[in-house]
Protein backbone atom coordinates (compact mmCIF):
# COMPACT_ATOMS: atom_id res chain seq x y z
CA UNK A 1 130.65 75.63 105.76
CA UNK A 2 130.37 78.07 109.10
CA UNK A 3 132.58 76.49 111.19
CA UNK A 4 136.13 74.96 111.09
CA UNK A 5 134.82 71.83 112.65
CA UNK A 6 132.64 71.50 109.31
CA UNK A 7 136.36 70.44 107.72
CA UNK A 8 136.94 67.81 110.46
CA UNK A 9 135.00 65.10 109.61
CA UNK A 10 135.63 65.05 105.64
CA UNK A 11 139.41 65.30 106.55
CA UNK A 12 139.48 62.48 109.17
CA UNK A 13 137.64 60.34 107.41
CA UNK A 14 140.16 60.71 104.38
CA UNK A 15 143.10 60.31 106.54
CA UNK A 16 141.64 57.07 108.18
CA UNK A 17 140.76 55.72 104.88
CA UNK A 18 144.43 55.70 104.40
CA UNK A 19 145.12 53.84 108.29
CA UNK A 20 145.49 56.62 110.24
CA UNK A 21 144.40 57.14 113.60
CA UNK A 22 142.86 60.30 113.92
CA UNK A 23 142.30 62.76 117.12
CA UNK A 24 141.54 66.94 116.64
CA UNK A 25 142.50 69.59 118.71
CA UNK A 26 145.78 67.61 120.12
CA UNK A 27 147.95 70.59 121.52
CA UNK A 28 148.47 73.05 119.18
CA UNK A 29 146.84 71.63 116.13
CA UNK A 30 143.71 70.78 114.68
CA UNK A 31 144.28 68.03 113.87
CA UNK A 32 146.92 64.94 114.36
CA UNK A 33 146.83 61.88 112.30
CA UNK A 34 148.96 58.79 113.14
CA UNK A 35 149.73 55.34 111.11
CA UNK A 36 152.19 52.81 113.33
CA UNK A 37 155.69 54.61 113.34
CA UNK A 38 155.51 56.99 110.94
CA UNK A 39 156.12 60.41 111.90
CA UNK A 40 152.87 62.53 113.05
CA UNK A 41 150.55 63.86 110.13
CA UNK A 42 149.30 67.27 111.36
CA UNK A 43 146.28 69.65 109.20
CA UNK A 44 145.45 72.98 110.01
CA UNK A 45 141.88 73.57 109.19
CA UNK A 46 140.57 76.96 108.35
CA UNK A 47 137.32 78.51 106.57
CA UNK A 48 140.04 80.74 104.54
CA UNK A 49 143.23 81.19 103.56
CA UNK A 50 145.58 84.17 105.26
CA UNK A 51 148.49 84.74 105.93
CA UNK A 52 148.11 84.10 109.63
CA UNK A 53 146.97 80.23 108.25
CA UNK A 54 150.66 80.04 106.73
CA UNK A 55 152.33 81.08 109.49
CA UNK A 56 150.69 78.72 111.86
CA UNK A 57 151.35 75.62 109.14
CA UNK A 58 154.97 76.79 109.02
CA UNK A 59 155.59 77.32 112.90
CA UNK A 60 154.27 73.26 112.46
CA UNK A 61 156.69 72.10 110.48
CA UNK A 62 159.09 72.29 113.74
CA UNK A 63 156.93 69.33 114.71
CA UNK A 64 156.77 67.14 111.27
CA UNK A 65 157.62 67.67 107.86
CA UNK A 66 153.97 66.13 106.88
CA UNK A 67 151.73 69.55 107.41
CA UNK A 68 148.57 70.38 105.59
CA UNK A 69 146.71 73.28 105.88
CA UNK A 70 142.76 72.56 104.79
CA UNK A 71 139.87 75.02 103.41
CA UNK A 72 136.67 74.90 101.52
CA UNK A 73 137.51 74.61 98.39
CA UNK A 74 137.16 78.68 96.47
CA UNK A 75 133.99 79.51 93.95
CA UNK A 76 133.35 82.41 92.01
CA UNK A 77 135.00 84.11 89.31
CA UNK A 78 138.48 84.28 90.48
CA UNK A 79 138.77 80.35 92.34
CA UNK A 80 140.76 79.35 89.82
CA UNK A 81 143.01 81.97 90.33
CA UNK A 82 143.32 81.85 93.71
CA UNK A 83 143.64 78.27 93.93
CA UNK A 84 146.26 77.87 91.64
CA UNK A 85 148.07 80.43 93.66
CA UNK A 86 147.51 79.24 96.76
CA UNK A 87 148.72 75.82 95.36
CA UNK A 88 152.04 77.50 94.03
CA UNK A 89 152.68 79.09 97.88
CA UNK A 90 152.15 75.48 99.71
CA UNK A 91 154.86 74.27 97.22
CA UNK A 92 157.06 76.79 98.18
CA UNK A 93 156.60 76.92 102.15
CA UNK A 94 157.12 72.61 101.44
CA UNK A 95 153.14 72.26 103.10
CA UNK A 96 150.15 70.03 101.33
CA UNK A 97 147.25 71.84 100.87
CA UNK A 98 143.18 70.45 101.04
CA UNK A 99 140.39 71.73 99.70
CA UNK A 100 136.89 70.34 100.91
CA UNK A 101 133.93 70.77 98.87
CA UNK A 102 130.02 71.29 99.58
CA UNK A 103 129.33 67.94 99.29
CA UNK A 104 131.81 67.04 101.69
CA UNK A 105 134.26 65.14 98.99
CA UNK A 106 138.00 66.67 99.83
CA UNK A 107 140.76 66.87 97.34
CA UNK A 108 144.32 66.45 97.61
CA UNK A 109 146.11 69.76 95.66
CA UNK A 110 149.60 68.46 96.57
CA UNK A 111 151.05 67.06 98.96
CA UNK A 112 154.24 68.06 101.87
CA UNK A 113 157.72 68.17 100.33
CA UNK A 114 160.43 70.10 98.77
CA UNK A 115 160.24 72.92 96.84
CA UNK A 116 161.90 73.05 93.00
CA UNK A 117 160.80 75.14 90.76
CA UNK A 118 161.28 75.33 87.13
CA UNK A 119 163.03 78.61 85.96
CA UNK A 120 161.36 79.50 82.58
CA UNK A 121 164.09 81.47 80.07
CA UNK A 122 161.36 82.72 78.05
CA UNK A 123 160.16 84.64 81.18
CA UNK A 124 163.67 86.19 81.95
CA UNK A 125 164.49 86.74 78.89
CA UNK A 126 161.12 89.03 78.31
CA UNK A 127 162.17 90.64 81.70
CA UNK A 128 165.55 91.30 81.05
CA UNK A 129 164.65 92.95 77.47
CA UNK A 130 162.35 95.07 79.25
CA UNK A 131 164.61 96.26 81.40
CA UNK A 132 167.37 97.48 78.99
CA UNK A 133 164.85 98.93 76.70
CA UNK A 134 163.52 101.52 79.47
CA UNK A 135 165.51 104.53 79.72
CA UNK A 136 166.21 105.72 82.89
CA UNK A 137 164.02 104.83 85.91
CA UNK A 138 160.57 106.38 85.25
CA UNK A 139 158.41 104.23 87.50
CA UNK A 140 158.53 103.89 91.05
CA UNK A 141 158.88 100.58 92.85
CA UNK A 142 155.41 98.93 94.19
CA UNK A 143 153.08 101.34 92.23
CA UNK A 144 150.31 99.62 90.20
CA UNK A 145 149.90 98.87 87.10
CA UNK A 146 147.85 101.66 86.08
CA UNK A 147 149.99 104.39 84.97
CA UNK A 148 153.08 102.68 84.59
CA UNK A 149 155.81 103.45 81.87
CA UNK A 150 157.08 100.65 80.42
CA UNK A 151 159.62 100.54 77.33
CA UNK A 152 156.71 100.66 74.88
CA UNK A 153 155.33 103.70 76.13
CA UNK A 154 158.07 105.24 76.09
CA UNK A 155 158.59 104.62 72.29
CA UNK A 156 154.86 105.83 71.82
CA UNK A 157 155.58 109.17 73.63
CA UNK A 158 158.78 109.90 71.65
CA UNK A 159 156.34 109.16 68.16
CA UNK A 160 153.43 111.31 69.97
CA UNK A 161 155.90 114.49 70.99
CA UNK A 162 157.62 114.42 67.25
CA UNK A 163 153.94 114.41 65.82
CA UNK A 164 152.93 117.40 67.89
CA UNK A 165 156.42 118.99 67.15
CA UNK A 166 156.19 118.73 63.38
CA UNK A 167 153.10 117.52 62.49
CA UNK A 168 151.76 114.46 60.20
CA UNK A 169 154.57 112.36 59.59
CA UNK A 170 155.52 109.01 57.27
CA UNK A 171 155.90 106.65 59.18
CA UNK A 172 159.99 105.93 58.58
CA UNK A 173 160.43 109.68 59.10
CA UNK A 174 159.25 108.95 62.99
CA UNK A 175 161.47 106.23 63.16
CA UNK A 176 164.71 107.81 61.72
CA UNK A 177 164.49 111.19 63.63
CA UNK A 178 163.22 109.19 67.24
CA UNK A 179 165.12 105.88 67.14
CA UNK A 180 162.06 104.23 67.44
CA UNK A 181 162.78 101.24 64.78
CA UNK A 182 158.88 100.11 65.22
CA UNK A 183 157.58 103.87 65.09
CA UNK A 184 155.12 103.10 61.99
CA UNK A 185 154.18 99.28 63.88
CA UNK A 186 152.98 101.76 67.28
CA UNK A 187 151.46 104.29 65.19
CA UNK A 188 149.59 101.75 63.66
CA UNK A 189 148.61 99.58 66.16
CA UNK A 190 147.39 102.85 68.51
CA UNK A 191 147.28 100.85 70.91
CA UNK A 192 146.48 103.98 73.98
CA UNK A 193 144.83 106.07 70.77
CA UNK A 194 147.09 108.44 70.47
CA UNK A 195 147.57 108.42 66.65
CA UNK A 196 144.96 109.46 63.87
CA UNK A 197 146.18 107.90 60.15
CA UNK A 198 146.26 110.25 57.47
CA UNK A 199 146.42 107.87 54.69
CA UNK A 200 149.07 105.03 54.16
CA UNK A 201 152.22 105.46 56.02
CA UNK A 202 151.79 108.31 57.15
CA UNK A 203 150.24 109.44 60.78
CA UNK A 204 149.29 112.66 62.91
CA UNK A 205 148.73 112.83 66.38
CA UNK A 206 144.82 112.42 68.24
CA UNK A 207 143.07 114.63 70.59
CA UNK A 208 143.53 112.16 72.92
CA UNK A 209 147.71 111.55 72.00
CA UNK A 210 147.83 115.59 72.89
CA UNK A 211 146.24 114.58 76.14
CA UNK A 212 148.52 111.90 76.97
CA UNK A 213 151.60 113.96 76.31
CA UNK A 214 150.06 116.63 78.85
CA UNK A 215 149.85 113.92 81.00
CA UNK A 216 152.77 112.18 80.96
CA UNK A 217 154.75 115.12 80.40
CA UNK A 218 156.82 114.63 77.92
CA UNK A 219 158.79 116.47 75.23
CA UNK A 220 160.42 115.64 72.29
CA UNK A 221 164.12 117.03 71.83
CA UNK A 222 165.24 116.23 67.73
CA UNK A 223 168.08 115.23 67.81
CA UNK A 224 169.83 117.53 64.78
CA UNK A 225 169.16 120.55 67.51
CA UNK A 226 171.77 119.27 69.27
């Protein structure tokens, strides 16, 4: 599809499969549907989704509380994605959202109304424990993912500091002398390579682990030295 009048016909011939009378460009939107009394239906159509598309669909909603905005429906490796997220936004902003298809067949992905989502414990709970395990506030606010220092990192870099402070270590030694209760778990796992095992239980610290110490700067303080 090249133009937003590709969407038209697919749409209006949906909507007056349902008994709506159907006219596009009527003022300020694309397109109004009408069926006897009911209050106006009104779709924005647009070859993509932006934030300029929500804004218009919202400023709409002044008019009717039955808004839709309406776009080719997304290929390509991250369609799913995008359409489930799209989906999740039009619930929130209370708009239905339309995706047409090559062949001209459109789908409904929900339809106007009020927004109520489902708070999921699991997911606060998992947030909450990951706040109280960081110490301090190492990462600044908006920065991407890459590079940022989350609780277990921070474990890892107390393990990697000790190694490099004393050498191979068991495995419950890390753990009594950094607090780390999962120190041999990490070591284990070397999950950002950091750790080299020495034989069972017991770990030293990688070429790499030196590296990541240099760059995260960090130093290990025992804590019978203070």
């Amino acid at each position: 599809m090249r133009r937003e009048s590709d969407l038209y016909e697919p749409v209006k011939a949906l909507l007056r499969r349902q008994g709506y009378e159907v006219k596009g460009e009527v003022g300020a939107a694309d397109v109004v549907a009408i069926r006897a009394d009911e209050p106006p239906v009104i779709v924005e159509l647009k070859l993509t989704i932006s934030l300029s598309l929500y804004h218009q669909a919202v400023a709409r909603l002044s008019v009717t509380d039955t808004v839709y905005i309406a776009v080719p429906k997304p290929k390509g490796k991250t369609a799913k994605r995008a359409l489930k997220d799209n989906l999740a936004m039009c619930r929130r902003l209370g708009l239905g959202f339309i995706t047409v298809r090559e062949d001209q067949t459109v789908e409904v992905q929900c339809d106007p109304g009020p927004y109520a989502p489902r708070k999921s414990k699991k997911r606060q709970t998992r947030l909450l424990r990951e706040f109280h395990r960081l110490e301090g506030d190492p990462n600044q606010g908006g920065a991407t993912r890459h590079g940022i220092v989350t609780g277990y990192r921070q474990d890892a870099l107390k393990c990697a500091a000790m190694l490099a402070e004393v050498g191979a270590s068991r495995g419950k030694d890390v753990a009594k002398a950094t607090g780390v209760a999962k120190a041999t778990t990490i070591m284990r796992s070397n999950h950002y390579g950091w750790f080299e095992k020495v034989e069972t239980g017991v770990y030293a610290l990688s070429e790499t682990g030196l590296q990541g110490l240099k760059h995260w700067a960090y130093s290990w303080d025992d804590p019978k030295d203070s």
